[in-house]
N, C-alpha and C. Protein backbone atom coordinates (compact mmCIF):
# COMPACT_ATOMS: atom_id res chain seq x y z
N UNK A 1 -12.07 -6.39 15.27
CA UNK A 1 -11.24 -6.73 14.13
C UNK A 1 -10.01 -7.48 14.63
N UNK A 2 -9.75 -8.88 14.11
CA UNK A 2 -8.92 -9.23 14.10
C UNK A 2 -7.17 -8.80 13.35
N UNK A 3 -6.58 -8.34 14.42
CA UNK A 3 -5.30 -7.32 13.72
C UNK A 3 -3.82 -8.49 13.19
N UNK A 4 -4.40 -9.68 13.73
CA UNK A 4 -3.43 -11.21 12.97
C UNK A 4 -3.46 -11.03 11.45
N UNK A 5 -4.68 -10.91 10.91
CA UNK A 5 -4.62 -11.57 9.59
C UNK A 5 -6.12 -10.50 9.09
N UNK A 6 -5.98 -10.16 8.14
CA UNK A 6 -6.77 -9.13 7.50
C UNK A 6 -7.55 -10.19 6.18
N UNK A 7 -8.96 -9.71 5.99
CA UNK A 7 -9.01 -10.61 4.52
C UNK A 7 -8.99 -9.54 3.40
N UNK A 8 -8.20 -10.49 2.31
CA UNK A 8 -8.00 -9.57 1.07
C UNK A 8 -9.37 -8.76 0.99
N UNK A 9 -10.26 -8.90 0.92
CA UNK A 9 -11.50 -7.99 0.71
C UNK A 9 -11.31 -6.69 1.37
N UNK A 10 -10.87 -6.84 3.06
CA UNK A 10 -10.54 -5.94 3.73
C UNK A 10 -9.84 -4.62 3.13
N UNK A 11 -8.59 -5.36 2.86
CA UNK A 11 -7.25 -4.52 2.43
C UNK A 11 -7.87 -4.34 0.87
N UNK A 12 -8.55 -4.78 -0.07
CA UNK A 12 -8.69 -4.25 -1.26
C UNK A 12 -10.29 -3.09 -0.97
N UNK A 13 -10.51 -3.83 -0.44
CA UNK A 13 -11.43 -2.17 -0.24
C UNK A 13 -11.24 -1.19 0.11
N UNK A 14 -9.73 -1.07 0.93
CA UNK A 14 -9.53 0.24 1.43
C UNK A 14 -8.49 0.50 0.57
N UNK A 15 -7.91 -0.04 -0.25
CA UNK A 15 -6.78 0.57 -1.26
C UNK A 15 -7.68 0.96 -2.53
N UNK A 16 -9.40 0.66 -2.77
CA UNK A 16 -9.96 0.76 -4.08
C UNK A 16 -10.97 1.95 -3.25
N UNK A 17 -10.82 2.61 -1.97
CA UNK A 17 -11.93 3.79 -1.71
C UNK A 17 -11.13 4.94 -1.78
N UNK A 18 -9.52 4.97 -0.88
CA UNK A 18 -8.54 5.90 -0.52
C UNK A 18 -8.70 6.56 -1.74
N UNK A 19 -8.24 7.79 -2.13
CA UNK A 19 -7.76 8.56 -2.91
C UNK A 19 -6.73 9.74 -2.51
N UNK A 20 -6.54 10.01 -1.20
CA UNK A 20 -5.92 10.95 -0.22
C UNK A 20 -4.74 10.47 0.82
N UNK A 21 -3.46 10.02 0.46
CA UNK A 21 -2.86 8.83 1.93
C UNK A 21 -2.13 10.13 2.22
N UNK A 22 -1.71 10.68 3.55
CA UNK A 22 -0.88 10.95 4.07
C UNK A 22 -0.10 10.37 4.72
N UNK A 23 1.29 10.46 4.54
CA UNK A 23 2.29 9.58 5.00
C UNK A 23 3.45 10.27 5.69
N UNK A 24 2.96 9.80 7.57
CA UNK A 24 3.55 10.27 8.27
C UNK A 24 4.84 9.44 8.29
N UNK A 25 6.14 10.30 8.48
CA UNK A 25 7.34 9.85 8.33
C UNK A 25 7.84 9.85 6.68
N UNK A 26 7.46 10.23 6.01
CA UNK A 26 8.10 9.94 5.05
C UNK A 26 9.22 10.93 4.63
N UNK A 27 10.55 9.82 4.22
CA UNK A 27 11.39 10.41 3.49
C UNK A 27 12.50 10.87 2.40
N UNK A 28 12.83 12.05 2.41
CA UNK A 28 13.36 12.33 1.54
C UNK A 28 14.42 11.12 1.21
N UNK A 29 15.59 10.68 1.93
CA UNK A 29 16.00 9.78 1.45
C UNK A 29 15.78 8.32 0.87
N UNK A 30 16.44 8.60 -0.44
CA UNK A 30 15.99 7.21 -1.88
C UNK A 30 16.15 6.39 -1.32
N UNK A 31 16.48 6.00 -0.25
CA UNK A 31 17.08 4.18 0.25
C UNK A 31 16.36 3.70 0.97
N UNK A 32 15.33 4.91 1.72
CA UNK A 32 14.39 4.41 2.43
C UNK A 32 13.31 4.00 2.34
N UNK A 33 13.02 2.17 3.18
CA UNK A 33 11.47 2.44 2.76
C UNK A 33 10.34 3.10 2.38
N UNK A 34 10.17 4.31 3.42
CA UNK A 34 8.96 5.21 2.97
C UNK A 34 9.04 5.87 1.99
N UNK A 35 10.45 6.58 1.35
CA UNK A 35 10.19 6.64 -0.07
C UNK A 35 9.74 6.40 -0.83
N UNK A 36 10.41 4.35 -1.31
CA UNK A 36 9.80 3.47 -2.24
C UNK A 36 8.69 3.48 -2.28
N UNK A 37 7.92 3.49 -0.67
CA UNK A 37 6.45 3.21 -0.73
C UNK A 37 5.50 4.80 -1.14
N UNK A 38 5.92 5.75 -0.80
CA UNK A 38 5.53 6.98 -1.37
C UNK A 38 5.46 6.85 -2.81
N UNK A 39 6.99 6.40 -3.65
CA UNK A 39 7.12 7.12 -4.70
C UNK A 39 5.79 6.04 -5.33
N UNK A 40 6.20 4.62 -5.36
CA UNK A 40 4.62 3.32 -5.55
C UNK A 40 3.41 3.94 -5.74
N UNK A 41 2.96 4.78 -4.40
CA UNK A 41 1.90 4.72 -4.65
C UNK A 41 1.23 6.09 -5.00
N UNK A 42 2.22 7.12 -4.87
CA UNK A 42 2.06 8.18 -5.88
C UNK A 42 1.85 7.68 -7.44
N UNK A 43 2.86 6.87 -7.72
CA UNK A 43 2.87 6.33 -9.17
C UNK A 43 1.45 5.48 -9.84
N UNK A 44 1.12 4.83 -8.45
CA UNK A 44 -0.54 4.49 -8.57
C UNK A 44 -1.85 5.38 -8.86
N UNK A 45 -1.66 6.27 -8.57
CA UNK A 45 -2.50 7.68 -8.81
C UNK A 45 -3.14 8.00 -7.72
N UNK A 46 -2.54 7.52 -6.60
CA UNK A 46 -3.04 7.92 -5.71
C UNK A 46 -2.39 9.60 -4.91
N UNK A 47 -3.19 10.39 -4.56
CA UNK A 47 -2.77 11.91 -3.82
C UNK A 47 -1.86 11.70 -2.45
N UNK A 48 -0.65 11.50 -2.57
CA UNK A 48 0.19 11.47 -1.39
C UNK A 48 0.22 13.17 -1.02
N UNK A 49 0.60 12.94 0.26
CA UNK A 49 0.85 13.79 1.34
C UNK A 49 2.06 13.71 2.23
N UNK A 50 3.36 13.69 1.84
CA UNK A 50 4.26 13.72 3.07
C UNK A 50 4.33 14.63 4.16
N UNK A 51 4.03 13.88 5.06
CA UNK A 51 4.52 14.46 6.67
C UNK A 51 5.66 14.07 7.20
N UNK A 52 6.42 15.22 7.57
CA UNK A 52 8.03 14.92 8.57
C UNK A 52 7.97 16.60 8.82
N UNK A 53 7.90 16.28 9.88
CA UNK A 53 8.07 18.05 10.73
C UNK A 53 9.68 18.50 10.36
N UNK A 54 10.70 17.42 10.19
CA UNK A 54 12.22 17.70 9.92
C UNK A 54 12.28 18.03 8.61
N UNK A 55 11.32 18.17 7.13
CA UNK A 55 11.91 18.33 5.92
C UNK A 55 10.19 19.71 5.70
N UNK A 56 9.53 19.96 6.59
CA UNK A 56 8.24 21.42 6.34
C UNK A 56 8.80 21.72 5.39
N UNK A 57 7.80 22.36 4.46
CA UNK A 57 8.51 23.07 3.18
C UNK A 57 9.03 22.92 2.48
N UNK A 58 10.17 21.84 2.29
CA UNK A 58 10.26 21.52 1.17
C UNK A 58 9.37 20.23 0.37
N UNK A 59 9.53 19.69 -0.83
CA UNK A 59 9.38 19.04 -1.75
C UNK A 59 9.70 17.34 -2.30
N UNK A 60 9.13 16.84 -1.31
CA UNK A 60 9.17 15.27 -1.71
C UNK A 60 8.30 14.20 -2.94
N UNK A 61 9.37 14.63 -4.05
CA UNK A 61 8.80 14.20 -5.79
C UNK A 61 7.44 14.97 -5.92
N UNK A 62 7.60 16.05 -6.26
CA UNK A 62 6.66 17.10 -6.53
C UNK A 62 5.79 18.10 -5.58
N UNK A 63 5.63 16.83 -3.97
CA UNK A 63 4.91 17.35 -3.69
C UNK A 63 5.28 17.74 -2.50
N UNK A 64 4.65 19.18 -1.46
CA UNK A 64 4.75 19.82 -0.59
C UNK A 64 5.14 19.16 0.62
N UNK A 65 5.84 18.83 1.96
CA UNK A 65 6.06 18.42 2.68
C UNK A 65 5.34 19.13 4.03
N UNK A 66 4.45 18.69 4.65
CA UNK A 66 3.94 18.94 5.66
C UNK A 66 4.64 18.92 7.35
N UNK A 67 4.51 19.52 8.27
CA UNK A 67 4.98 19.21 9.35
C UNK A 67 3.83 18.42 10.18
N UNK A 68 2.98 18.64 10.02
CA UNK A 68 2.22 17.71 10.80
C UNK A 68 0.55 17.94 10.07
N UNK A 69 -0.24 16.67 10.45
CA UNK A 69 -1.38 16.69 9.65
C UNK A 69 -2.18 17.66 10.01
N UNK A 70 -2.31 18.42 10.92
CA UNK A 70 -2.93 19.87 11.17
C UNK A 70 -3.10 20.77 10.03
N UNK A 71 -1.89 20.61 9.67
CA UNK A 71 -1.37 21.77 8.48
C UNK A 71 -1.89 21.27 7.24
N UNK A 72 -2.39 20.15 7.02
CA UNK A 72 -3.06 20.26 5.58
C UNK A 72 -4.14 20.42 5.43
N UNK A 73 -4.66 21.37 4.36
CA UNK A 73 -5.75 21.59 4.35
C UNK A 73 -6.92 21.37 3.40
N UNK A 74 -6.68 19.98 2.91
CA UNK A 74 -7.68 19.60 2.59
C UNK A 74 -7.98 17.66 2.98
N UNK A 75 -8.94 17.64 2.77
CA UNK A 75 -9.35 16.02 3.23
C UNK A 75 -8.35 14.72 3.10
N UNK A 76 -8.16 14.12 4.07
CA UNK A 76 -7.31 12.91 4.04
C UNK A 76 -8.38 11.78 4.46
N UNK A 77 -7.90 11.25 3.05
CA UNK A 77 -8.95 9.50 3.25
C UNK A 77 -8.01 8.26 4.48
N UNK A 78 -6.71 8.68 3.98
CA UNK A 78 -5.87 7.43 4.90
C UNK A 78 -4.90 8.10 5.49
N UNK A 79 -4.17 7.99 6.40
CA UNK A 79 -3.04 8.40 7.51
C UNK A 79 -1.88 6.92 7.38
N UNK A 80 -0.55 6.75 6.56
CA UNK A 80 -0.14 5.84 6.82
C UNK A 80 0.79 6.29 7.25
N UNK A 81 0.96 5.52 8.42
CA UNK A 81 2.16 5.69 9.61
C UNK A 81 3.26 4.87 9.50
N UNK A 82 4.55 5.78 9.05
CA UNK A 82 5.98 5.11 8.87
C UNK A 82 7.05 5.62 9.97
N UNK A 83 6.21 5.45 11.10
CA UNK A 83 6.81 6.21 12.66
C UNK A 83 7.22 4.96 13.45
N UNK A 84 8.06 5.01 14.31
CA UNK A 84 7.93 3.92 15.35
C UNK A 84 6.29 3.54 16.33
N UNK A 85 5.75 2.35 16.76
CA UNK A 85 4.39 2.19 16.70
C UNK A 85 4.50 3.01 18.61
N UNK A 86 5.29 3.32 18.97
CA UNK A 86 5.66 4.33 20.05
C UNK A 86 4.70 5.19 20.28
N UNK A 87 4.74 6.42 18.68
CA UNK A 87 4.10 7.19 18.35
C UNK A 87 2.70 7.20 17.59
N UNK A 88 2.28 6.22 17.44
CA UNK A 88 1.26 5.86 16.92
C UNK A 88 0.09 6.21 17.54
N UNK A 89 -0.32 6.27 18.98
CA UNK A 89 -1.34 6.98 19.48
C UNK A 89 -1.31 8.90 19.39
N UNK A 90 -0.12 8.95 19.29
CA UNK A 90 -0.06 10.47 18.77
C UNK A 90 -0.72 10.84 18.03
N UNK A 91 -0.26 9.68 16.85
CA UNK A 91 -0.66 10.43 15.39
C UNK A 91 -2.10 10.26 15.38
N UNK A 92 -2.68 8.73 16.35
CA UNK A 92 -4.31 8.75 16.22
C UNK A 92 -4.86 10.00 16.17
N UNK A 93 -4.57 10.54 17.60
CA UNK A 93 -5.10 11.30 18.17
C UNK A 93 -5.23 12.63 17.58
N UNK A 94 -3.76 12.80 16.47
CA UNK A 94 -3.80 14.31 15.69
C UNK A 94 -4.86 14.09 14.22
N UNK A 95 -5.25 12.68 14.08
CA UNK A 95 -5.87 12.91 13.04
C UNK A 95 -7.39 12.61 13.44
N UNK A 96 -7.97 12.20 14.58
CA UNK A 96 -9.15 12.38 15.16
C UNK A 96 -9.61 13.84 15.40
N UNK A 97 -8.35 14.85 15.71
CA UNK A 97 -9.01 16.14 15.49
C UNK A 97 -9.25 17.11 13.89
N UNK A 98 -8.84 16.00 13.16
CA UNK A 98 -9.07 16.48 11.65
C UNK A 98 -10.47 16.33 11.28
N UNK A 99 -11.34 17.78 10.58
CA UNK A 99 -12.51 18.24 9.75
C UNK A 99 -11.95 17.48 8.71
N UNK A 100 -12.88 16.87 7.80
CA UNK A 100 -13.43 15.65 8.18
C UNK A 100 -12.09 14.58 8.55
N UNK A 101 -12.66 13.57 9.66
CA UNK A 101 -11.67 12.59 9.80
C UNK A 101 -11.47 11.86 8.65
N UNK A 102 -10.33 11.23 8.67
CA UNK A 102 -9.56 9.98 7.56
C UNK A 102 -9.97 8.54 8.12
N UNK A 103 -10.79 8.11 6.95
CA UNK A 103 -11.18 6.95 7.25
C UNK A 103 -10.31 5.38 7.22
N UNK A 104 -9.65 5.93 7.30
CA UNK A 104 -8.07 4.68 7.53
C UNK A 104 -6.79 5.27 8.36
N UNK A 105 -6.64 4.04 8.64
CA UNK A 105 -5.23 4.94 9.73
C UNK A 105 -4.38 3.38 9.71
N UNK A 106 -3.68 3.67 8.57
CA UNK A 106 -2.58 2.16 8.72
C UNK A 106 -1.22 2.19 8.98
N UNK A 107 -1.17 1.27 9.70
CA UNK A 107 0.46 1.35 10.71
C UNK A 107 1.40 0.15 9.49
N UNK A 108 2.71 0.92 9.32
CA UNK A 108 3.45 0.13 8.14
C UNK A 108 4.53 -0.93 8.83
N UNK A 109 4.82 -1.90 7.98
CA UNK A 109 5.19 -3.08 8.46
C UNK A 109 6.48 -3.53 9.47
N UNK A 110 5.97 -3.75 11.15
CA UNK A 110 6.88 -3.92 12.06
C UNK A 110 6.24 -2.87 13.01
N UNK A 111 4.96 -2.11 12.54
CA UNK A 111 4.37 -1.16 13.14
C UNK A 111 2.96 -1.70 13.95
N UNK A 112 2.90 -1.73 15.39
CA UNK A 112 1.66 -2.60 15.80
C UNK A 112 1.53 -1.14 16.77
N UNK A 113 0.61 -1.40 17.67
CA UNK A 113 0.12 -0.58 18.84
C UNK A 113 -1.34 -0.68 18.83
N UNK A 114 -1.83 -1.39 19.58
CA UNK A 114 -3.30 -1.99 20.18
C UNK A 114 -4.25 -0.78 20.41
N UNK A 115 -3.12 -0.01 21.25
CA UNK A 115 -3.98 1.13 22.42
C UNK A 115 -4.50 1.91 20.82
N UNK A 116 -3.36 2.37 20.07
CA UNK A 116 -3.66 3.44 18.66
C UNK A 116 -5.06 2.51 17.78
N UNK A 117 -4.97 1.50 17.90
CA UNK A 117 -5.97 0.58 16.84
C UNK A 117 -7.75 0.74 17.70
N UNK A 118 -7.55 0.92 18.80
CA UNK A 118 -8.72 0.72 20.00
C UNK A 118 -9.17 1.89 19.62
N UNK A 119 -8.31 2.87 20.03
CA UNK A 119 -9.06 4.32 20.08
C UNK A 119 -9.19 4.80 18.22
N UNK A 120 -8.70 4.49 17.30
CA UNK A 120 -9.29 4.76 16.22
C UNK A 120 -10.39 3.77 15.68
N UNK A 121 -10.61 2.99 16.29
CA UNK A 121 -11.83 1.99 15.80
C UNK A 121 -13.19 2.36 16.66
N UNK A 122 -12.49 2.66 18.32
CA UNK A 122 -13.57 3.37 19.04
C UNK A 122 -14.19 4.97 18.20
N UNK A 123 -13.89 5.25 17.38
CA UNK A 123 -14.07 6.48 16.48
C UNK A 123 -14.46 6.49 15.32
N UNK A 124 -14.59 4.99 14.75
CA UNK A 124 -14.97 4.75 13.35
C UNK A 124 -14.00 4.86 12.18
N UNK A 125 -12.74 4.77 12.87
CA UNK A 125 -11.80 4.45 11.78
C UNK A 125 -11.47 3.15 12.07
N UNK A 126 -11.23 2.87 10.45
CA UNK A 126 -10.93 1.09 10.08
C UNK A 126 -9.20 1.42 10.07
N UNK A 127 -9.12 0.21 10.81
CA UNK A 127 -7.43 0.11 11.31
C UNK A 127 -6.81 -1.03 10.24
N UNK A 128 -5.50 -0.73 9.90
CA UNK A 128 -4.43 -2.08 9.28
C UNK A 128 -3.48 -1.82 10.01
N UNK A 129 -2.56 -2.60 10.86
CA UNK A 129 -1.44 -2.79 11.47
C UNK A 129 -0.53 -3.66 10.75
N UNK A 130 0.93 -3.77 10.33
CA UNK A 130 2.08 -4.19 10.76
C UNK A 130 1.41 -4.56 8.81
N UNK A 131 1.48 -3.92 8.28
CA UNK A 131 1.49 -4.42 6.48
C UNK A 131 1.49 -3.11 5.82
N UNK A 132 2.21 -3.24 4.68
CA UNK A 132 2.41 -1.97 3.90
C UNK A 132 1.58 -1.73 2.66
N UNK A 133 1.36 -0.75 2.50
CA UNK A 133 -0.06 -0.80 1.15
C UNK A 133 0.90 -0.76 0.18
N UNK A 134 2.19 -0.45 -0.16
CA UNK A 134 2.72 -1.03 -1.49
C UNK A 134 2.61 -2.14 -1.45
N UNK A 135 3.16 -3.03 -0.47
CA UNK A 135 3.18 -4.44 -0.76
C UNK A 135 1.90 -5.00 -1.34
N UNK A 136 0.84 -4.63 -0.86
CA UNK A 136 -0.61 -5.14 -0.55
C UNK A 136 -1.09 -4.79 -1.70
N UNK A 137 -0.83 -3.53 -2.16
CA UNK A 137 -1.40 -3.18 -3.74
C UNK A 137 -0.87 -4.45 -4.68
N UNK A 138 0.55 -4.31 -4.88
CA UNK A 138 1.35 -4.97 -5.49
C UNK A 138 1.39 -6.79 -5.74
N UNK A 139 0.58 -7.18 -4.31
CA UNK A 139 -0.08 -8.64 -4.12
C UNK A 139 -1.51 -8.54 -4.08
N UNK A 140 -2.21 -7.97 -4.51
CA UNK A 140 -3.54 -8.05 -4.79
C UNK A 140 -4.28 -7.32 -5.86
N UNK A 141 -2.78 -6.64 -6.62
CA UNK A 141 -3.24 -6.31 -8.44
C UNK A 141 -2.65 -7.31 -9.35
N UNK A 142 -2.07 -8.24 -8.56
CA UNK A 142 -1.02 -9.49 -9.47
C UNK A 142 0.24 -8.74 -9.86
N UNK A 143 0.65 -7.48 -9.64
CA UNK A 143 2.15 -7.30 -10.08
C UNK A 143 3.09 -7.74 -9.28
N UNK A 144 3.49 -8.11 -7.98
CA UNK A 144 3.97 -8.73 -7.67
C UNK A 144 4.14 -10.07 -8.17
N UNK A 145 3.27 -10.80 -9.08
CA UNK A 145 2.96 -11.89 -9.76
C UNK A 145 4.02 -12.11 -11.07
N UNK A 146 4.24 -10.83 -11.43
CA UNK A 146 5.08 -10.37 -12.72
C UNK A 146 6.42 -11.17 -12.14
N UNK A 147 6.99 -10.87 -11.18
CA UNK A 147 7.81 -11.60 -11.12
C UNK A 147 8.08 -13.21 -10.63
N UNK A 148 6.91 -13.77 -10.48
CA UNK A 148 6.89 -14.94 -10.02
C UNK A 148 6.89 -15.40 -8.62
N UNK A 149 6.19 -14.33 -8.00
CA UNK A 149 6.03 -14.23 -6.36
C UNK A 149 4.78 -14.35 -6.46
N UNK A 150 4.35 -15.09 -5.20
CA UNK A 150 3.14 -15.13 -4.60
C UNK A 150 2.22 -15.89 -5.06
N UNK A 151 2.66 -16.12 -6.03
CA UNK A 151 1.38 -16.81 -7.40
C UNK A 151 1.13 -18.66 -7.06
N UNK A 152 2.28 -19.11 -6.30
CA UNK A 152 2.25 -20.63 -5.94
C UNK A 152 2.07 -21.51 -7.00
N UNK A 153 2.24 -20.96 -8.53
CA UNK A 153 2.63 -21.63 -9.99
C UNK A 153 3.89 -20.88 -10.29
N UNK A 154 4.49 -22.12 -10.87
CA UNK A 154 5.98 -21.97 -11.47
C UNK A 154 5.42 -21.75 -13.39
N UNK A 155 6.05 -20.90 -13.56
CA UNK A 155 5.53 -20.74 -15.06
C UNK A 155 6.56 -19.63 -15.35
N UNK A 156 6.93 -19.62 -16.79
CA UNK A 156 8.30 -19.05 -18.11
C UNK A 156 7.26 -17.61 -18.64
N UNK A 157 5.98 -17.99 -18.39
CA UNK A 157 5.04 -17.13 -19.25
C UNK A 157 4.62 -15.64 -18.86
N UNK A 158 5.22 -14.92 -19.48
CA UNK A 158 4.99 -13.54 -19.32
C UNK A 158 4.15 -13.02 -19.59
N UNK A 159 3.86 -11.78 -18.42
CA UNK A 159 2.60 -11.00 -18.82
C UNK A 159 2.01 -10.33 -20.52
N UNK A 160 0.66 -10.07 -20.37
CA UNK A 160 0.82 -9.60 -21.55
C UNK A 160 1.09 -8.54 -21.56
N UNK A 161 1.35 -7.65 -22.49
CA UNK A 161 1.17 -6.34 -22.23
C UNK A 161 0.36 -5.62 -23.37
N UNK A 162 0.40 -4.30 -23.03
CA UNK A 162 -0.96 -3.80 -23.15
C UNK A 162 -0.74 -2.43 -24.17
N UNK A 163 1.02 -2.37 -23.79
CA UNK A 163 1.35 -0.65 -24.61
C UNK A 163 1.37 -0.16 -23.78
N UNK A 164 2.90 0.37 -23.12
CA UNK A 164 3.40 1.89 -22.23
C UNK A 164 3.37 0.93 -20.94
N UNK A 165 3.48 1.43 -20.04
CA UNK A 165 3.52 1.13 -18.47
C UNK A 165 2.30 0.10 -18.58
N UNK A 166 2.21 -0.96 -18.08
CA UNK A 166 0.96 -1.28 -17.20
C UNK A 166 0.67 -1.49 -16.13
N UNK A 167 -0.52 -1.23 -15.95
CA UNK A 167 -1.33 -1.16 -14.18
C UNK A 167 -2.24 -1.51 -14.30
N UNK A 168 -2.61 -2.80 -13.04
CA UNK A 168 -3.25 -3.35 -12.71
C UNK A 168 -4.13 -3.06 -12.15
N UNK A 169 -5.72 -3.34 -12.06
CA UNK A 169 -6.06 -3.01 -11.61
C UNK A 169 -6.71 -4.37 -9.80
N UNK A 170 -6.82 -3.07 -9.00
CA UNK A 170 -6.99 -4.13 -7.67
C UNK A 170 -8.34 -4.92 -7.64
N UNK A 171 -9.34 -4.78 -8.53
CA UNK A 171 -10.30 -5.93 -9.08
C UNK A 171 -10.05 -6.77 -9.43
N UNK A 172 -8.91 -7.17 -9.83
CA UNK A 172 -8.26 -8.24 -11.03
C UNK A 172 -8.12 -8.97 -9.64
N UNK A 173 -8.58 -10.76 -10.11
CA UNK A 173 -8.17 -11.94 -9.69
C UNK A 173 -7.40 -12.37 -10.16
N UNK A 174 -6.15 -12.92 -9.22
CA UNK A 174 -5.06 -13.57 -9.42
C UNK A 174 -5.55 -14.98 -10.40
N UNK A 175 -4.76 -14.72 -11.24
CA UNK A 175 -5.04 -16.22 -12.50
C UNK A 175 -3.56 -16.87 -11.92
N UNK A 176 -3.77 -18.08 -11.71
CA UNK A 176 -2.58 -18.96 -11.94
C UNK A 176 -2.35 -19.43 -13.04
N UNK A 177 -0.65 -19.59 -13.20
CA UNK A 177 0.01 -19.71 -14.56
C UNK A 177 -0.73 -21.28 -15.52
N UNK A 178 -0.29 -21.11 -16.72
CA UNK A 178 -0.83 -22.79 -17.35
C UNK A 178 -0.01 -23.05 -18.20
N UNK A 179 -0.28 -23.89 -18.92
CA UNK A 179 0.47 -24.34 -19.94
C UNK A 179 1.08 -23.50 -20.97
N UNK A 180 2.43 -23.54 -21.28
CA UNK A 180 2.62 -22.72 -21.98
C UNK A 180 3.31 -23.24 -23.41
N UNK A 181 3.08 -22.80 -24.34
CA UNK A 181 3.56 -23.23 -25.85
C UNK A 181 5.13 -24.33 -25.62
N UNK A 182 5.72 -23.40 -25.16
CA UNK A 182 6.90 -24.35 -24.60
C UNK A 182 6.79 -25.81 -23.80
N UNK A 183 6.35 -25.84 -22.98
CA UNK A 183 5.81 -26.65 -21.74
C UNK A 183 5.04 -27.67 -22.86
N UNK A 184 3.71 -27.00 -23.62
CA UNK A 184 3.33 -28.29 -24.40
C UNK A 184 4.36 -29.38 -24.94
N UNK A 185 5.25 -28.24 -26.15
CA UNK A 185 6.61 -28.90 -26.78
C UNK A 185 6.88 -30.66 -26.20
N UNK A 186 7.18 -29.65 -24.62
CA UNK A 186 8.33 -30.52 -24.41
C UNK A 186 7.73 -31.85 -23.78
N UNK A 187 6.26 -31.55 -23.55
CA UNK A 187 5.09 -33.17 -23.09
C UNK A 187 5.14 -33.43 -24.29
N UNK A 188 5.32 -33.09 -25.73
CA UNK A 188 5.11 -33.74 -26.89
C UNK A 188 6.35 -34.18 -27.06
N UNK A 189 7.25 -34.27 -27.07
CA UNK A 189 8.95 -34.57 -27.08
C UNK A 189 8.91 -35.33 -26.04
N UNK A 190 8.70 -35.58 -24.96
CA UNK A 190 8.46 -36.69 -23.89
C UNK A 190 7.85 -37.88 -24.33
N UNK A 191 6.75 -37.85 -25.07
CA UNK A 191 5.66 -38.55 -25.24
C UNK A 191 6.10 -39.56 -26.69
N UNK A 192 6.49 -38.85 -27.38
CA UNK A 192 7.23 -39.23 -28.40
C UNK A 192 5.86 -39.29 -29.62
N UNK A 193 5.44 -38.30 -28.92
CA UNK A 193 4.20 -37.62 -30.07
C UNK A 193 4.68 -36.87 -31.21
């Protein structure tokens, strides 16, 4: 596996199988990345798991705080690592001794380590290095699109909506923007149509 550049298929298949992420490092404090990306993809419906051996026992947005993945006891589909990539063969290695193993083990963004990617692929886990699955959800359900990122069309035209929150789903192909009622207008006011 090439660890440069992933293809969307890659990364949307493993954000449309997961149902289980444990997320080593994550924390309690609101300012921090791993928060945002916890609280995201809790909010996605996906079953988070925080791990930080410094906050055991207590309660990060509802849910139980783990000290290390030993201690949970039931199945983890993904292991995302918000550790320095230092520690990253650690954490391989603590979740290779997990009944049943987690079939993802992704290192979050600025997070690389070769040796951790070798020995979980030598094991049959599919590796992502140095990218964050909020981001990745968020650019490959089009909500990042909502705001006019990523999309490489300039367009006024807002989503539709649907009633209450909406969520995307990660099947959805990115549509680029088109013409919009306005935009006609103003080729007809140009034109002197």
């Amino acid at each position: 596996m090439n660890h440069d550049t992933y293809p969307d298929s890659y990364i949307r298949g493993i954000l449309n199988t997961v149902k289980t992420i444990a997320m080593v490092g994550a924390s309690l404090n609101e300012v921090r990345p791993s928060y945002f990306a916890f609280k995201y993809l809790l909010e996605r419906g996906y079953h988070m798991i925080p791990v930080n051996p410094g906050h055991a026992g207590k309660e990060l947005l509802g849910q139980r705080i783990y000290a290390r993945l030993a201690d949970i006891s039931e199945p983890i589909d993904m292991v995302d690592v918000f550790r320095p990539a230092v520690y990253a063969p650690g954490i391989v290695e603590e979740a290779l001794k997990l009944a049943p193993r987690p079939q993802v083990i992704w290192m979050q963004l600025g997070i690389r380590n070769d040796e951790a990617a070798a020995l979980a692929e030598a094991n049959g886990i599919r590796v992502v290095m140095n990218r964050c699955p909020k981001i990745e959800y968020g650019r490959l359900s089009s909500e990042i699109a909502w705001m006019g990122v990523n999309t490489r069309t300039i367009s006024a035209k807002k989503a539709v909506r649907t009633g209450g929150i909406q969520r995307l789903s990660l099947a959805r192909s990115s549509v680029p923007g088109g013409l919009t009622s306005a935009s006609e207008r103003s080729q007809r006011d140009d034109s002197g149509v």
